[in-house]
Protein backbone atom coordinates (compact mmCIF):
# COMPACT_ATOMS: atom_id res chain seq x y z
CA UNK A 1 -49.50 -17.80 41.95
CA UNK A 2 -50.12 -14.20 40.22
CA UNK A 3 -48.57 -11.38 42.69
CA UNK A 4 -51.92 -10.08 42.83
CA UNK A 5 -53.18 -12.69 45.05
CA UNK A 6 -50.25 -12.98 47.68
CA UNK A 7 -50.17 -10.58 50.06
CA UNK A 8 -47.71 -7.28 50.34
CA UNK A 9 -45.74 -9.73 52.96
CA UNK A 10 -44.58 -12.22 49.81
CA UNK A 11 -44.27 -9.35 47.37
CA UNK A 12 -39.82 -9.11 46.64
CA UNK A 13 -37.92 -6.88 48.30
CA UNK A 14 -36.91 -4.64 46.09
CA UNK A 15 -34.02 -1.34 47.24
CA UNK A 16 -34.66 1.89 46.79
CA UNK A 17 -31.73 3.40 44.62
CA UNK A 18 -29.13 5.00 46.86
CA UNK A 19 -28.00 8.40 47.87
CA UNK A 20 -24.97 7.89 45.47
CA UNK A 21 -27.15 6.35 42.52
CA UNK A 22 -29.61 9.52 42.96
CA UNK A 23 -26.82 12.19 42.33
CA UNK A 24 -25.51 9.94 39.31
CA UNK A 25 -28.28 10.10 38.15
CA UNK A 26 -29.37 13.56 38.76
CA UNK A 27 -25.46 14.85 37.52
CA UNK A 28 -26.16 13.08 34.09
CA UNK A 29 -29.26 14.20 33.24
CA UNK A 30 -28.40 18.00 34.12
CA UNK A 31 -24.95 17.50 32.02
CA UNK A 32 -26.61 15.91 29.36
CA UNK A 33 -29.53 18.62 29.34
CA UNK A 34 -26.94 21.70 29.29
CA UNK A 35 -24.79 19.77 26.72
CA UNK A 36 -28.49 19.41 24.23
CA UNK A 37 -29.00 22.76 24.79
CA UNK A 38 -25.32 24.12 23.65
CA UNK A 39 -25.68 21.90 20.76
CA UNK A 40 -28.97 23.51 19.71
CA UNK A 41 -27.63 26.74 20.23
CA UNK A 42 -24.41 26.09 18.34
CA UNK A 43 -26.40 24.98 14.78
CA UNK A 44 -28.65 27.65 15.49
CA UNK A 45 -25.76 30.04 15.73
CA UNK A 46 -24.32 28.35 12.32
CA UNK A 47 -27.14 28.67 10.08
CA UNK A 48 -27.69 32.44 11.47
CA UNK A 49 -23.73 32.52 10.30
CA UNK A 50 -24.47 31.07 7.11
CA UNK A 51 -27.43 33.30 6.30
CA UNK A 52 -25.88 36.36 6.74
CA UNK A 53 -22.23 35.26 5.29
CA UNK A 54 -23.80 33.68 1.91
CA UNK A 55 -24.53 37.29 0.19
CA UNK A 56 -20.37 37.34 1.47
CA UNK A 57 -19.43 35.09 0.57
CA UNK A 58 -21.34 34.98 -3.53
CA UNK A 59 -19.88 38.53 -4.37
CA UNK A 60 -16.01 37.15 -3.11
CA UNK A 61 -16.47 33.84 -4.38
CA UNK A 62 -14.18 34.74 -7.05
CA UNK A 63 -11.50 35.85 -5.36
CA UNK A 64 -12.54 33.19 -2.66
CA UNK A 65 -12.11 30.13 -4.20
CA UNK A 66 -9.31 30.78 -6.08
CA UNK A 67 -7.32 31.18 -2.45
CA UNK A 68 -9.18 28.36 -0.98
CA UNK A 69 -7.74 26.00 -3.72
CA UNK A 70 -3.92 27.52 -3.64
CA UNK A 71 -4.33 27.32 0.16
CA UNK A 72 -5.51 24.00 -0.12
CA UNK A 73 -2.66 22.67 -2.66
CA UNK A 74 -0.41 24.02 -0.56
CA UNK A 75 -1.38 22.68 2.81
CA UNK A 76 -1.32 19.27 0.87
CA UNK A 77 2.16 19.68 -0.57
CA UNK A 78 3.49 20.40 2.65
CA UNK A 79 2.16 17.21 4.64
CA UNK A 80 2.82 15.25 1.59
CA UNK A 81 6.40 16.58 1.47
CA UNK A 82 6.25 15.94 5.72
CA UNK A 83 5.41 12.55 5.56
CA UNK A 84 7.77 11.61 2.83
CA UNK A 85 10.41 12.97 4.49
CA UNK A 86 9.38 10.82 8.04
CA UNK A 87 9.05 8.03 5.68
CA UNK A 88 12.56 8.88 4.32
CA UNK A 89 14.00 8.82 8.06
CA UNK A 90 12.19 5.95 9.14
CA UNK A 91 13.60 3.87 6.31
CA UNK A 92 17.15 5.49 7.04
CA UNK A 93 16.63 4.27 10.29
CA UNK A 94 15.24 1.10 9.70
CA UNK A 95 18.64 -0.12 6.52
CA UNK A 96 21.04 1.13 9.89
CA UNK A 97 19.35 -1.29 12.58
CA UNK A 98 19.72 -3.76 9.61
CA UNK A 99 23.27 -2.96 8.54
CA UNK A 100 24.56 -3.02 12.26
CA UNK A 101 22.50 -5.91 12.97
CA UNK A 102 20.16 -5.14 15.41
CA UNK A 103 17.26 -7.42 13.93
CA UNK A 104 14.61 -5.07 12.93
CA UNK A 105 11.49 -5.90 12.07
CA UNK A 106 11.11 -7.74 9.14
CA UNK A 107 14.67 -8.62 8.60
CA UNK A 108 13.71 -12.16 8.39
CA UNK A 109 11.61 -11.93 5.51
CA UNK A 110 14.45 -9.70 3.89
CA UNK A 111 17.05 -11.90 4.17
CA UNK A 112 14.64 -14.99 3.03
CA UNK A 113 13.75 -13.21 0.24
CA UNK A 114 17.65 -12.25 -0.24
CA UNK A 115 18.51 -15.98 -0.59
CA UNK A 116 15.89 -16.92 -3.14
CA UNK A 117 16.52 -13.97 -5.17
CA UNK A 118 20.51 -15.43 -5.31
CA UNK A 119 19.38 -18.77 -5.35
CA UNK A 120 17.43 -18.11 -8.84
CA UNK A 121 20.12 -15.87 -9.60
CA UNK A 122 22.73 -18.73 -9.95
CA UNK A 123 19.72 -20.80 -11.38
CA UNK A 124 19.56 -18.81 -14.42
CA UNK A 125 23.26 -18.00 -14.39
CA UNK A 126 23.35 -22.41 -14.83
CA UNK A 127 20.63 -22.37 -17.65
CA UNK A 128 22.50 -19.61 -19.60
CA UNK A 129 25.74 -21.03 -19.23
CA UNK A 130 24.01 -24.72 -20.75
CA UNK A 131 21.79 -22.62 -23.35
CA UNK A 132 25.37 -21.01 -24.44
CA UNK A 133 26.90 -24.33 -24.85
CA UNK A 134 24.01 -25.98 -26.66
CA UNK A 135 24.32 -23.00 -29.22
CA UNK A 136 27.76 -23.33 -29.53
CA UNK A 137 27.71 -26.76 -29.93
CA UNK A 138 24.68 -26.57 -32.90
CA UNK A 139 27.08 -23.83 -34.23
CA UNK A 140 29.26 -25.69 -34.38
CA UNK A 141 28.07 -28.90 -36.25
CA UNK A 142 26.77 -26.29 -38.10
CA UNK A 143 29.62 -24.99 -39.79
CA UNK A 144 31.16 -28.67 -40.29
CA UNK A 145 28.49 -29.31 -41.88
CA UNK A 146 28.21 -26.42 -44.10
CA UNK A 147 32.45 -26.90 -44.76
CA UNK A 148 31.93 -30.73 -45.30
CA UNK A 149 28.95 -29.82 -47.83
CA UNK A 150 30.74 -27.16 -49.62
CA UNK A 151 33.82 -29.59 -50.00
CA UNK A 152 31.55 -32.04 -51.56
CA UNK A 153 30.26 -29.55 -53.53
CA UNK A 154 33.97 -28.58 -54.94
CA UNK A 155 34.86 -32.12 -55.27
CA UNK A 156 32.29 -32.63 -57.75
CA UNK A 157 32.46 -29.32 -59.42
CA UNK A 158 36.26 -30.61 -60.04
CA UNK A 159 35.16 -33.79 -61.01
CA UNK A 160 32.59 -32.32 -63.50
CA UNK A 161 34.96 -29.64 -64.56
CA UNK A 162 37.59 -31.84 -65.43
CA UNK A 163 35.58 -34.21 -67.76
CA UNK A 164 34.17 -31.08 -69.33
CA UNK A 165 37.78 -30.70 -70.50
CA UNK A 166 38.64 -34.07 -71.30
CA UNK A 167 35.49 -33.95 -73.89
């Protein structure tokens, strides 16, 4: 059934908006009115500002932005310079909780990475210690070999030189 055809006595009850709804609704409207019309007023104001500062601001431009840029670098040198020194204190801070052992965070993840670092440590310190004796060791066999060679060598030199002067 359309609500055109029932009568007004089946139409829903709907409630008028209350006293309290009303003045909501009536303070936000006038706040947000007043608040559009500062805002207009405010760019207004700024490109009025602009218009008349820009001849200004052309014929100091050179003096101008030369200042701007020193002010600028030096505004950024000292918050750079702030924040490494909070830095600095907050990682002073952070190695004395550690050292006295007051569990900050991300002393797990230190000390985990602590005890890999050693355990590869004494990995490598192994492998060296093997590489060195390997080396040694081929050195070694080496140098027999080169001795037991050069004896050979001598031996028959002796033996040659000897029937040289039997001839």
């Amino acid at each position: 059934m359309s609500e055109q055809s029932r009568p007004a006595s089946q139409m829903p009850f709907e409630p008028a908006p209350s006293t309290r709804q009303t003045v909501k609704f009536l303070t936000a409207t006038t706040i947000g009115t007043v608040l559009l019309i500062l805002s207009g007023l405010t760019l207004t104001g700024t490109v009025i500002a602009l218009i008349l500062a820009t001849p200004l601001l052309v014929l100091f431009s050179p003096i101008l932005v030369p200042a701007g840029i020193t002010i600028f670098l030096a505004i950024t040198g000292f918050v750079f310079s702030g924040g490494c020194g909070v830095a600095a204190i907050l990682s002073l801070s952070w190695i004395y909780n550690y050292v006295t052992g007051k569990h900050p965070p991300g002393a797990d993840q230190l000390d985990h990475a602590r005890t890999k670092l050693a355990d590869k440590a004494r990995d490598m310190k192994e492998r060296a210690r093997e590489y060195g004796q390997y080396v040694q060791h081929k050195a070694q066999q080496a140098t027999q070999e080169t001795t037991q060679g050069s004896t050979a060598q001598n031996q028959t030199r002796a033996t040659q030189g000897s029937a040289t002067q039997r001839t």
